[in-house]
PDB file of N, CA and C in Angstrom:
ATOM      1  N   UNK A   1       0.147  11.270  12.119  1.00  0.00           N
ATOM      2  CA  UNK A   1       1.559  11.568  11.956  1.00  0.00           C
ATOM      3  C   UNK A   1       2.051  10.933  10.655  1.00  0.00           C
ATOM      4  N   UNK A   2       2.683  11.861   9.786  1.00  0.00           N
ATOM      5  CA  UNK A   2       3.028  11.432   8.501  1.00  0.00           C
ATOM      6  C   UNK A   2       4.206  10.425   8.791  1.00  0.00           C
ATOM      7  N   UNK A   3       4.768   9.450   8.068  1.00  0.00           N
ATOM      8  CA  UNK A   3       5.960   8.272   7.863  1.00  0.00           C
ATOM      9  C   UNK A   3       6.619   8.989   7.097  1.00  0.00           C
ATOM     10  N   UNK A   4       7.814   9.112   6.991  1.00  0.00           N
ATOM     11  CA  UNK A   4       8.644   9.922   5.826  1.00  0.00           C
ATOM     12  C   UNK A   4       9.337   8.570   5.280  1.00  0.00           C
ATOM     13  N   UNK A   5       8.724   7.829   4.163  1.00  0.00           N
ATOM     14  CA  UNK A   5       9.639   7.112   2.899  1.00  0.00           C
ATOM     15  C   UNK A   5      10.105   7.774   2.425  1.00  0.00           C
ATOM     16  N   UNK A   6      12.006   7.266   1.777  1.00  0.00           N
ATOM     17  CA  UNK A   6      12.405   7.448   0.357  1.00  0.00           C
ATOM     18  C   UNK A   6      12.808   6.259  -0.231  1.00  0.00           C
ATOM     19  N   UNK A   7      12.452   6.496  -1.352  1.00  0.00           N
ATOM     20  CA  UNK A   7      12.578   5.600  -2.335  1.00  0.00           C
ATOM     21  C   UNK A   7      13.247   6.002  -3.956  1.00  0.00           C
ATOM     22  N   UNK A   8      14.211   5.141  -4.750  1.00  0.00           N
ATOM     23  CA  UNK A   8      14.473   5.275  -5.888  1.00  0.00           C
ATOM     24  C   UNK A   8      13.447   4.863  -7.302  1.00  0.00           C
ATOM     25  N   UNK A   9      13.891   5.607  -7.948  1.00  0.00           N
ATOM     26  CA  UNK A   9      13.114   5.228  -9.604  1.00  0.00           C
ATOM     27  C   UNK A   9      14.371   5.727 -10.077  1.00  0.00           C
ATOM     28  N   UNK A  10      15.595   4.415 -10.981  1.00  0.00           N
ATOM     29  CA  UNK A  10      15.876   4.869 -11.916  1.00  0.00           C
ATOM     30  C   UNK A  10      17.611   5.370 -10.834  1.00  0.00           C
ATOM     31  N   UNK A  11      17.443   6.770 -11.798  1.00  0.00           N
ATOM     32  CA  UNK A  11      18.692   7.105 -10.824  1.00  0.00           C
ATOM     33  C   UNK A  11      17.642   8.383  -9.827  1.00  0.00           C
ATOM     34  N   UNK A  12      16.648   8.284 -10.007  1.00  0.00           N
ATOM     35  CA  UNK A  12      16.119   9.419  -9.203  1.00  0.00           C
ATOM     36  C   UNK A  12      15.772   9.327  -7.711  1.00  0.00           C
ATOM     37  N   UNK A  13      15.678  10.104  -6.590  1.00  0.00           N
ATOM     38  CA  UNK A  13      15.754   9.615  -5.042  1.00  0.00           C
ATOM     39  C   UNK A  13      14.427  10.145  -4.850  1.00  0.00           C
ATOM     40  N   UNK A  14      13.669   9.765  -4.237  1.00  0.00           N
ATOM     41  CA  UNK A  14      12.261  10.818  -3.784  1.00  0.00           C
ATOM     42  C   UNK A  14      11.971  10.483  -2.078  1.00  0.00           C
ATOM     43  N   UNK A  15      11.006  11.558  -1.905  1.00  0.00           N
ATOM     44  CA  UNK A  15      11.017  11.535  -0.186  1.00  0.00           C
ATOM     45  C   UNK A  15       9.481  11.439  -0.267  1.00  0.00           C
ATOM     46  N   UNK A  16       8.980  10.834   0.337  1.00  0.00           N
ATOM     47  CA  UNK A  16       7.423  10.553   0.322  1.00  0.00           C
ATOM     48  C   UNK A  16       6.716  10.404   2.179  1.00  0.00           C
ATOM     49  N   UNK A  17       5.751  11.356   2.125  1.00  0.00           N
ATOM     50  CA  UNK A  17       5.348  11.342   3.132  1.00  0.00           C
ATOM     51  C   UNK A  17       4.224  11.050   3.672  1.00  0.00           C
ATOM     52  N   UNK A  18       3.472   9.473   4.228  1.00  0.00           N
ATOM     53  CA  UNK A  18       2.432   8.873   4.048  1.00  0.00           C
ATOM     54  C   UNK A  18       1.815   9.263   5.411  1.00  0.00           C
ATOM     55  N   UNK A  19       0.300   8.938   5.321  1.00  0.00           N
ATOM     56  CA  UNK A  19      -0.011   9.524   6.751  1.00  0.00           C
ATOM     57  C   UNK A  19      -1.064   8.154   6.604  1.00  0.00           C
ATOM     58  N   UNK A  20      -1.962   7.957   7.494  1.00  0.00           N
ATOM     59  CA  UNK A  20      -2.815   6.674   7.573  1.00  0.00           C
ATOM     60  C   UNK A  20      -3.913   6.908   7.129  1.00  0.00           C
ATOM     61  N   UNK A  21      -4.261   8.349   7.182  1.00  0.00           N
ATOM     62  CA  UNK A  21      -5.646   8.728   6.365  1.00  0.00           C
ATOM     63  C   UNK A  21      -5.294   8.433   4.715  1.00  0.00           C
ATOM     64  N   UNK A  22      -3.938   8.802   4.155  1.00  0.00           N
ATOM     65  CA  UNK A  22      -4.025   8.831   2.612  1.00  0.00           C
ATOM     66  C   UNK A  22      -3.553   7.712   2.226  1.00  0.00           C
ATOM     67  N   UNK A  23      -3.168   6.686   3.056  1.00  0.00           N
ATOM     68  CA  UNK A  23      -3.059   5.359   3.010  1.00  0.00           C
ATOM     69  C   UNK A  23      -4.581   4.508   2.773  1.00  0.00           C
ATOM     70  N   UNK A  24      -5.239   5.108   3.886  1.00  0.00           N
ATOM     71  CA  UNK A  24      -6.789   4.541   4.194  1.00  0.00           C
ATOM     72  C   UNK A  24      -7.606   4.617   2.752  1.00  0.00           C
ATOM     73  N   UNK A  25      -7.149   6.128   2.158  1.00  0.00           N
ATOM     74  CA  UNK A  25      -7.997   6.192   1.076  1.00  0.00           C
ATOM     75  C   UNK A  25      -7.372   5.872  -0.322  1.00  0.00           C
ATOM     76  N   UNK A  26      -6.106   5.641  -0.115  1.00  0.00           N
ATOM     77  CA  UNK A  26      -5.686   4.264  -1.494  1.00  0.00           C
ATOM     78  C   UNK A  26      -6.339   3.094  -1.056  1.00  0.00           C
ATOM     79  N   UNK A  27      -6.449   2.303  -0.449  1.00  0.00           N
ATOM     80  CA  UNK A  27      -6.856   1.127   0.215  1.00  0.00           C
ATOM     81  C   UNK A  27      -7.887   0.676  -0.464  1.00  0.00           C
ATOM     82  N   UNK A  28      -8.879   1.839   0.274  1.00  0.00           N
ATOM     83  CA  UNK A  28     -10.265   2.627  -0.340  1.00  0.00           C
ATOM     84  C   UNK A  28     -11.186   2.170  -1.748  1.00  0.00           C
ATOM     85  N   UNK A  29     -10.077   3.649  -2.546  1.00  0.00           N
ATOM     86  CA  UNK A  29     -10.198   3.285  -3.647  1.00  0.00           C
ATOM     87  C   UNK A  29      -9.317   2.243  -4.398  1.00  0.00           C
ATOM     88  N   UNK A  30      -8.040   1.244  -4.101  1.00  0.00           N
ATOM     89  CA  UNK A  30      -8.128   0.220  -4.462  1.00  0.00           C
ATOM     90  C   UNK A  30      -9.421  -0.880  -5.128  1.00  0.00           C
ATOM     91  N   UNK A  31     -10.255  -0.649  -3.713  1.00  0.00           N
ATOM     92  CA  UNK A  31     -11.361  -1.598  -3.550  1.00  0.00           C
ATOM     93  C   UNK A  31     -12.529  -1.139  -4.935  1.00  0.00           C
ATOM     94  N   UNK A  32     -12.644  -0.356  -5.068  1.00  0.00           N
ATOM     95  CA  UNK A  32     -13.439   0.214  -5.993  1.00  0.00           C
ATOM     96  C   UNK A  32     -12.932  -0.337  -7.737  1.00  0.00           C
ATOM     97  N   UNK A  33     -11.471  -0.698  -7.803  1.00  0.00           N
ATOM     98  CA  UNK A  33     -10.994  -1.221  -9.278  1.00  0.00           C
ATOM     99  C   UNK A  33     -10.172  -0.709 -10.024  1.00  0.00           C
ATOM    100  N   UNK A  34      -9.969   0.766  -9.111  1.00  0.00           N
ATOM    101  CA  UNK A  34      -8.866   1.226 -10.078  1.00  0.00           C
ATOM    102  C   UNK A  34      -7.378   1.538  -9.481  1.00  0.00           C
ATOM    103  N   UNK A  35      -6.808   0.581  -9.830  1.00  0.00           N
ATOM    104  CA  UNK A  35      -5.359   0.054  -8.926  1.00  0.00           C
ATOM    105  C   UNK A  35      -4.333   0.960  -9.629  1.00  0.00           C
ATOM    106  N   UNK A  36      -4.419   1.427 -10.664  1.00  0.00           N
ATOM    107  CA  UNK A  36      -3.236   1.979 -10.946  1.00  0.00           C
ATOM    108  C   UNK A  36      -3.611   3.410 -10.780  1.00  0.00           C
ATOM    109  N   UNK A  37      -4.163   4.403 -11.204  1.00  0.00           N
ATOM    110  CA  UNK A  37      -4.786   5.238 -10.785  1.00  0.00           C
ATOM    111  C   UNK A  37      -4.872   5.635  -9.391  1.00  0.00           C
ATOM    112  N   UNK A  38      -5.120   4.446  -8.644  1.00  0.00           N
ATOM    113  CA  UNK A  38      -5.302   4.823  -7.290  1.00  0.00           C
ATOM    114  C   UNK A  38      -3.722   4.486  -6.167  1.00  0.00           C
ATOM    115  N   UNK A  39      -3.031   4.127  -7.287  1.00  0.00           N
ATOM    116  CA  UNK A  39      -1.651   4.240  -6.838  1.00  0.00           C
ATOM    117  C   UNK A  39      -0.941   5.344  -7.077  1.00  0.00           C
ATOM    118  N   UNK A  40      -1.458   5.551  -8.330  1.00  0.00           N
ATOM    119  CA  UNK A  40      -0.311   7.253  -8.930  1.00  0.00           C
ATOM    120  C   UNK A  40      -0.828   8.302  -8.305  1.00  0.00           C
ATOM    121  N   UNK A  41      -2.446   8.212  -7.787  1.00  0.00           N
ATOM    122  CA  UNK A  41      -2.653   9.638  -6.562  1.00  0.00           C
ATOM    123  C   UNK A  41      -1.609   8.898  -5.439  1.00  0.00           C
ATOM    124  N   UNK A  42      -2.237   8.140  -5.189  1.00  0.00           N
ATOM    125  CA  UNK A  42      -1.169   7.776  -3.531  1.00  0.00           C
ATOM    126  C   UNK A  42       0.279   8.781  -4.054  1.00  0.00           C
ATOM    127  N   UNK A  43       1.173   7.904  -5.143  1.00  0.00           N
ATOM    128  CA  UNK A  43       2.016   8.905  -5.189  1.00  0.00           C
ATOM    129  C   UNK A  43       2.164   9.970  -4.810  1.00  0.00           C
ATOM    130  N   UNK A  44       1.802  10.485  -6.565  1.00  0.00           N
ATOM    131  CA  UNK A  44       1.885  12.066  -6.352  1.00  0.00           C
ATOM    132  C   UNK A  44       1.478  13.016  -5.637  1.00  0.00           C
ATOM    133  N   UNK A  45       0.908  12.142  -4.725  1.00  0.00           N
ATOM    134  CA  UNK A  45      -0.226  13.322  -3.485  1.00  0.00           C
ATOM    135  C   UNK A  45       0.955  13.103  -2.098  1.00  0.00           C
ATOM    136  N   UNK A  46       1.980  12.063  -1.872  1.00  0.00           N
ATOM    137  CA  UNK A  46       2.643  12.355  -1.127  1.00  0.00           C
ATOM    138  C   UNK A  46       4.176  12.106  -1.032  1.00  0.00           C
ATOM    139  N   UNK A  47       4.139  12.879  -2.843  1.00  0.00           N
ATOM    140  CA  UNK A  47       5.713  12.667  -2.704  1.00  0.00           C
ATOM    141  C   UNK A  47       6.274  14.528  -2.377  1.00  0.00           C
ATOM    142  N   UNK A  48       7.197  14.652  -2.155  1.00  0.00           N
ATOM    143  CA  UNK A  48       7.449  16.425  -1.747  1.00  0.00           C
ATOM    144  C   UNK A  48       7.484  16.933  -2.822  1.00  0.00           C
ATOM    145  N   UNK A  49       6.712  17.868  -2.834  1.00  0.00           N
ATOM    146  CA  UNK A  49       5.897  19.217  -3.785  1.00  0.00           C
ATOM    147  C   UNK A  49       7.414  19.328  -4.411  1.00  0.00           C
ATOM    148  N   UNK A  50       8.478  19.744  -4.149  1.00  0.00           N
ATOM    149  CA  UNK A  50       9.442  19.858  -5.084  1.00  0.00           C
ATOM    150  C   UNK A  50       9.526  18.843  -6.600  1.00  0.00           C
ATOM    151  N   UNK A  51       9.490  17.838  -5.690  1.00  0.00           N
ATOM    152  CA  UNK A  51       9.590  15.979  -7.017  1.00  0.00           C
ATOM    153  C   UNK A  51       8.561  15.851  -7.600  1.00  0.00           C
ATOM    154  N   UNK A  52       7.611  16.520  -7.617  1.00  0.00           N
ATOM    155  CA  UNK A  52       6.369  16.166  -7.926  1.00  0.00           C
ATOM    156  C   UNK A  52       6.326  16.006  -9.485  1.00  0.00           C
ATOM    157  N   UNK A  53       6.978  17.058 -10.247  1.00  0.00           N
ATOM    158  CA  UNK A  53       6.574  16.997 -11.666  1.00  0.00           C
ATOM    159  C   UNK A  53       7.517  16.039 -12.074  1.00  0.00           C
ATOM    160  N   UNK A  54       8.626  15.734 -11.561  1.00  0.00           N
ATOM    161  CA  UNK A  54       9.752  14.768 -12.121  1.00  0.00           C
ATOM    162  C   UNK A  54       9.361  13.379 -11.909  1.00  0.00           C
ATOM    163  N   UNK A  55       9.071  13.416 -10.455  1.00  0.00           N
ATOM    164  CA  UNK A  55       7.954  11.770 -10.674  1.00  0.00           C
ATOM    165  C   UNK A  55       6.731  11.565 -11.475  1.00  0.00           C
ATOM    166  N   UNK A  56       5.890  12.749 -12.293  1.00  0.00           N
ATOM    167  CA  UNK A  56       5.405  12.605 -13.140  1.00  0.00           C
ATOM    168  C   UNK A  56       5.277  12.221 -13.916  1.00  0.00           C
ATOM    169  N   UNK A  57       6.991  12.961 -14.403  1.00  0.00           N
ATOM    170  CA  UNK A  57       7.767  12.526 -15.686  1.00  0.00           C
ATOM    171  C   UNK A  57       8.007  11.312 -15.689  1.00  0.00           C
ATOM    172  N   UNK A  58       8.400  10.385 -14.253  1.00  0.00           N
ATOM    173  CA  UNK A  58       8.668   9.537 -14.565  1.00  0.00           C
ATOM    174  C   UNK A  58       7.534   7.973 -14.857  1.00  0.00           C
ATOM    175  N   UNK A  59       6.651   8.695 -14.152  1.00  0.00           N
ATOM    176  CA  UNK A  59       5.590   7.244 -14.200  1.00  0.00           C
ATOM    177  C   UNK A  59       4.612   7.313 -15.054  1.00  0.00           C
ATOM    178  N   UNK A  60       4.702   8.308 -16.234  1.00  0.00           N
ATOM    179  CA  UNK A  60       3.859   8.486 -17.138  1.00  0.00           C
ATOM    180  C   UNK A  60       3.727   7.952 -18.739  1.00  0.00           C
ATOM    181  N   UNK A  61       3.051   7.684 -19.445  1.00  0.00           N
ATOM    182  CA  UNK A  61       4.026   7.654 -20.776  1.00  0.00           C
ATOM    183  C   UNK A  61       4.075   8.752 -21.545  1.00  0.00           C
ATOM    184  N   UNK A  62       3.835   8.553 -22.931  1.00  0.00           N
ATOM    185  CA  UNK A  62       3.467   9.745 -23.625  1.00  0.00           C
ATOM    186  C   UNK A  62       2.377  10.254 -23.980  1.00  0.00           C
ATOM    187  N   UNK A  63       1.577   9.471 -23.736  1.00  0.00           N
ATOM    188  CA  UNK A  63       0.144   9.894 -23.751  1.00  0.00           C
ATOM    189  C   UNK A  63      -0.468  10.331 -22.476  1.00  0.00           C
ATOM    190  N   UNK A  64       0.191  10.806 -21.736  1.00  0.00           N
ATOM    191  CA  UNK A  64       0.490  10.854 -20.115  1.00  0.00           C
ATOM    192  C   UNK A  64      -0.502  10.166 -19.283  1.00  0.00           C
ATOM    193  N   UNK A  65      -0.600   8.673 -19.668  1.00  0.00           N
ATOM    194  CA  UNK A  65      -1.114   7.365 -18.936  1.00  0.00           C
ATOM    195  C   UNK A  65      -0.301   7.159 -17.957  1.00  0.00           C
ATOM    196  N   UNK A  66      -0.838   6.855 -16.907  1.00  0.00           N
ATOM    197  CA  UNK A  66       0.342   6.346 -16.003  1.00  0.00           C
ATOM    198  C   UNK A  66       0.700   4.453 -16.004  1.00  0.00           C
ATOM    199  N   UNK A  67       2.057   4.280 -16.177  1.00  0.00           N
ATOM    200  CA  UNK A  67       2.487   3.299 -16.426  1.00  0.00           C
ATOM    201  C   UNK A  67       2.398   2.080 -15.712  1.00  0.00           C
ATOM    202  N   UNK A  68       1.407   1.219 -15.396  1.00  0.00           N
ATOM    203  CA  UNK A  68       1.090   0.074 -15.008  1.00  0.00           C
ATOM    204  C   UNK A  68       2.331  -0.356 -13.670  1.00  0.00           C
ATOM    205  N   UNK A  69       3.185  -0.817 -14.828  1.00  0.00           N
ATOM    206  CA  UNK A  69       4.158  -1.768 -14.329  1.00  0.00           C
ATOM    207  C   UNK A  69       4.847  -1.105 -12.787  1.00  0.00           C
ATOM    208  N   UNK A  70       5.603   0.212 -13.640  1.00  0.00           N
ATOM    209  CA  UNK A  70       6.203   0.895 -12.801  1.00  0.00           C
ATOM    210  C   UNK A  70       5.403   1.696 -11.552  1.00  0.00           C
ATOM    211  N   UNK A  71       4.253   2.177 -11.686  1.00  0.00           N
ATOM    212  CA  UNK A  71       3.397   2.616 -10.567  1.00  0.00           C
ATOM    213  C   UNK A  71       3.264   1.819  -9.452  1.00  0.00           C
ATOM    214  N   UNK A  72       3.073   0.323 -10.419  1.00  0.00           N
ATOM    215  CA  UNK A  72       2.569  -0.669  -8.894  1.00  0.00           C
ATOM    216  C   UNK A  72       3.274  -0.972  -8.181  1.00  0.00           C
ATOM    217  N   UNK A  73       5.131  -0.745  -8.771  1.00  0.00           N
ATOM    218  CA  UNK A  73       6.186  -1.537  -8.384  1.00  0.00           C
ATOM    219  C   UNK A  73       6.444  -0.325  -7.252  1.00  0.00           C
ATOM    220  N   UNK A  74       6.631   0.700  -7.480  1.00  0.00           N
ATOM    221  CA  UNK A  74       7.038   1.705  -7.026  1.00  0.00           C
ATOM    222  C   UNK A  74       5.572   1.678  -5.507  1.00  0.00           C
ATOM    223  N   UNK A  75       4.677   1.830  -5.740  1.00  0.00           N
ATOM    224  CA  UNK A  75       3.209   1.869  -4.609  1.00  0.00           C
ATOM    225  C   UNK A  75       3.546   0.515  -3.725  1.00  0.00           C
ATOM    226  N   UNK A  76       3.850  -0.424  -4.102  1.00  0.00           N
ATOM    227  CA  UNK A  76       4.404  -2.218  -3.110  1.00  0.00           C
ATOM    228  C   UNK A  76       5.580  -1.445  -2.568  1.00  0.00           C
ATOM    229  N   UNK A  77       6.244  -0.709  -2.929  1.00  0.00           N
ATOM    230  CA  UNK A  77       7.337  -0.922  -1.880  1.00  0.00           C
ATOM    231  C   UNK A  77       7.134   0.583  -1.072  1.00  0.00           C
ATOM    232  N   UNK A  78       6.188   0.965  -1.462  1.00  0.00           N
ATOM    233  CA  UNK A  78       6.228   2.121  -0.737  1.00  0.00           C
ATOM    234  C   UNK A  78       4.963   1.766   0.883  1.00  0.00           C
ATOM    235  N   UNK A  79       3.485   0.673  -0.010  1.00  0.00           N
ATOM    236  CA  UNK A  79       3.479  -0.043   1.013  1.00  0.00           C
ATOM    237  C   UNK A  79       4.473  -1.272   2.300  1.00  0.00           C
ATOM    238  N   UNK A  80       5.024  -1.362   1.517  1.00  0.00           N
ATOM    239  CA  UNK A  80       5.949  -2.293   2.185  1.00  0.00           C
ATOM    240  C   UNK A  80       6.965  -1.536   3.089  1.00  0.00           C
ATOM    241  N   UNK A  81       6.920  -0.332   3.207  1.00  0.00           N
ATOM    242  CA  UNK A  81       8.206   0.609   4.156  1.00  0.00           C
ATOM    243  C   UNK A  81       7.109   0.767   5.061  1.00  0.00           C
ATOM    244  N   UNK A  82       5.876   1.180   4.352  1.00  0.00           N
ATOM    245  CA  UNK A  82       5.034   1.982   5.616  1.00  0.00           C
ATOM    246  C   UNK A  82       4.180   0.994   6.170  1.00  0.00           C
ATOM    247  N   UNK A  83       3.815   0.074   5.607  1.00  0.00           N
ATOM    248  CA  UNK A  83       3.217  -1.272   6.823  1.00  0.00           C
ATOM    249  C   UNK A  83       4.682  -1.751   7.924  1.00  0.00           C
ATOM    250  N   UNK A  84       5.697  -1.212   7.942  1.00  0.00           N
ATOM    251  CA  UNK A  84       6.863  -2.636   8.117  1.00  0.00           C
ATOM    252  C   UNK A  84       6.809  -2.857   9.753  1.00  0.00           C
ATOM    253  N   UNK A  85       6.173  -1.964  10.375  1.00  0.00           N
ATOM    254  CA  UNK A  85       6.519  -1.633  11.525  1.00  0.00           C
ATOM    255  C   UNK A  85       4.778  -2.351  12.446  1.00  0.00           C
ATOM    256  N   UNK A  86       3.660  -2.800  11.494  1.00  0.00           N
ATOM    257  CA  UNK A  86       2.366  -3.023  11.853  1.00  0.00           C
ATOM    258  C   UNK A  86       3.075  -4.584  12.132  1.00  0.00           C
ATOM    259  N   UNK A  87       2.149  -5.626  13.036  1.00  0.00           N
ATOM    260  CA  UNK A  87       2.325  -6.795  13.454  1.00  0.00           C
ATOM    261  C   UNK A  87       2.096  -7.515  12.613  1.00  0.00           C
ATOM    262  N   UNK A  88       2.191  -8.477  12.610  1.00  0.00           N
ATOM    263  CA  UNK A  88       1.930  -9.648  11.822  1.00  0.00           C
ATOM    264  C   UNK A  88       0.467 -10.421  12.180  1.00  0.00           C
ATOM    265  N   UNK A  89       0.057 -10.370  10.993  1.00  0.00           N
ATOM    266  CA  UNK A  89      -1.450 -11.169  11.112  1.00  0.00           C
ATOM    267  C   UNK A  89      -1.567 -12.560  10.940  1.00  0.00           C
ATOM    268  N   UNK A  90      -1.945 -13.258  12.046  1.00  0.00           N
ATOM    269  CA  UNK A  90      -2.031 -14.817  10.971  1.00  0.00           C
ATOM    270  C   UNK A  90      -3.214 -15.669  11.687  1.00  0.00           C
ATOM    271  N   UNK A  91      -3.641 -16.447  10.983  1.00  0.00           N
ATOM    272  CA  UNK A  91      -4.953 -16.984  11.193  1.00  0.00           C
ATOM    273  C   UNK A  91      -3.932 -18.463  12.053  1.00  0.00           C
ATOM    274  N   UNK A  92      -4.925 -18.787  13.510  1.00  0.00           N
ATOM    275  CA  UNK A  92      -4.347 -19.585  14.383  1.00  0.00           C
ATOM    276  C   UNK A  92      -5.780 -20.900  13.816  1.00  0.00           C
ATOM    277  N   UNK A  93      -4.458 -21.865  13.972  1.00  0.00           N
ATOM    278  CA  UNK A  93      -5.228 -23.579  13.554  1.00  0.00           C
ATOM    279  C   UNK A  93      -5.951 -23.752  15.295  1.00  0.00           C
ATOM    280  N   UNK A  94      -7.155 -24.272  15.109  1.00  0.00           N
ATOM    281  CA  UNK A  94      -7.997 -24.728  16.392  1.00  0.00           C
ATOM    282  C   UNK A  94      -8.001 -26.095  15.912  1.00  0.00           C
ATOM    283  N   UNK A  95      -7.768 -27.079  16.616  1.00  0.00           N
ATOM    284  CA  UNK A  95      -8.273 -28.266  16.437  1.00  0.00           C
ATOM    285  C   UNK A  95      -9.337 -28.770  16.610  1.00  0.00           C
ATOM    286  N   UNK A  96      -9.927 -29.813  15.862  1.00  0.00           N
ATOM    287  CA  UNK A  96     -11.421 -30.184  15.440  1.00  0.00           C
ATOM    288  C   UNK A  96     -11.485 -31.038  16.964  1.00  0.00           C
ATOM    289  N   UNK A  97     -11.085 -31.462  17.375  1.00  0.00           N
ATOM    290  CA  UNK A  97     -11.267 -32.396  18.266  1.00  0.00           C
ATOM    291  C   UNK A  97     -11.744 -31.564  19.746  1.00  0.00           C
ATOM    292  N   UNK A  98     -10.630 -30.362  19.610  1.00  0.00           N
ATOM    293  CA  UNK A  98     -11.583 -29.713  21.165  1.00  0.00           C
ATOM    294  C   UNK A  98     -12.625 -28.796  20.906  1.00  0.00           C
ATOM    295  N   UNK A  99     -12.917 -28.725  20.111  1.00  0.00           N
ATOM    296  CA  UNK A  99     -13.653 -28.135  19.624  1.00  0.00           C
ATOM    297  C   UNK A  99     -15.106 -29.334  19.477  1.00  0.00           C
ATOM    298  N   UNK A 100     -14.662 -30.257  19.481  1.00  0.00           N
ATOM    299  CA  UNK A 100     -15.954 -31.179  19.442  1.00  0.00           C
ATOM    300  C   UNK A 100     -16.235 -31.534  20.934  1.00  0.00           C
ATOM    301  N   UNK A 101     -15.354 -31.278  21.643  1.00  0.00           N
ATOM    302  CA  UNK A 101     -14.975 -31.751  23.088  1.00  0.00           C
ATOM    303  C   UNK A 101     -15.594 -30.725  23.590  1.00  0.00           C
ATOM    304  N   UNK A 102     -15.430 -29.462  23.550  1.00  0.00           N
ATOM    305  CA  UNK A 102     -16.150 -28.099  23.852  1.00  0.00           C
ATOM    306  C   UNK A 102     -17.865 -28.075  23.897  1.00  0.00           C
ATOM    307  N   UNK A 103     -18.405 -28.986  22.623  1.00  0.00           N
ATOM    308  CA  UNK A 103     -19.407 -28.604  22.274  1.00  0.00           C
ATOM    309  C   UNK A 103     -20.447 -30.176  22.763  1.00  0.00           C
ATOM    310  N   UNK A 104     -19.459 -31.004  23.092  1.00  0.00           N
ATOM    311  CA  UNK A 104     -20.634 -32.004  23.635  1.00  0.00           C
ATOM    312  C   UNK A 104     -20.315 -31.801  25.539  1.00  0.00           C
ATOM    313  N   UNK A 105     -19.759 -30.739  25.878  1.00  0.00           N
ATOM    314  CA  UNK A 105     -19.375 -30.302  27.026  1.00  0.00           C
ATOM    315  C   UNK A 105     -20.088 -29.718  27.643  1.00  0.00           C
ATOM    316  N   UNK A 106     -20.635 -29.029  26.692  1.00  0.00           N
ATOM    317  CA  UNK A 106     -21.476 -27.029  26.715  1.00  0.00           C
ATOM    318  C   UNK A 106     -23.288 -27.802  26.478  1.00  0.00           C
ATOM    319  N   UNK A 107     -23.382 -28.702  25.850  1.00  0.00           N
ATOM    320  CA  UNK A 107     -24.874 -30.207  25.727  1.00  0.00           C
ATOM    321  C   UNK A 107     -24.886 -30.646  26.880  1.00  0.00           C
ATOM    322  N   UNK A 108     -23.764 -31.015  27.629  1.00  0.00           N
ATOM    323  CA  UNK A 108     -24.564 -31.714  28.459  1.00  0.00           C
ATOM    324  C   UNK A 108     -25.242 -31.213  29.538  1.00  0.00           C
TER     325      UNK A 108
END
């Protein structure tokens, strides 16, 4: 099931529609090295076919590179709408002590 983000660039509004597979495969290719690139597909692959060439316009330069700064800024908050609703992860402290208590427990 697609997430419907919108988000601004500028004075421009866009509607973006993420699904977990085309999330999975920015992620993906994140991992592989190419972060900006693999942000401007994320984009343009799910912003609505109407906006498409205008967000082009906008995250490109003139050499039609896509623009570092603004891609990544624009891809963080577009992760940041569509994670917002996943739990919170956090690594839990065990203490050394029962843990030593455990293990001359489990010896004897």
């Amino acid at each position: 099931m697609a997430q419907v983000i919108a988000l601004g660039v500028g004075t421009e509004a866009f509607e973006f529609k993420v699904t977990n597979g085309e999330y999975n495969k920015f992620v993906d290719r994140m991992a592989s090295g190419k972060s900006v690139q693999s942000a401007f597909n994320l984009l343009t692959a799910t912003v609505d076919i109407k906006q498409r060439a205008t967000l082009k316009d906008l995250l490109v330069d003139e050499e039609n590179q896509p623009q570092a700064k603004l891609v990544m800024d624009l891809v963080g908050e577009l992760t940041e709408a569509f994670t917002s609703d996943l739990p919170e992860v956090v690594k839990l402290q065990t203490s050394n002590s029962n843990s030593a208590d455990a293990m001359a427990t489990s010896n004897s």
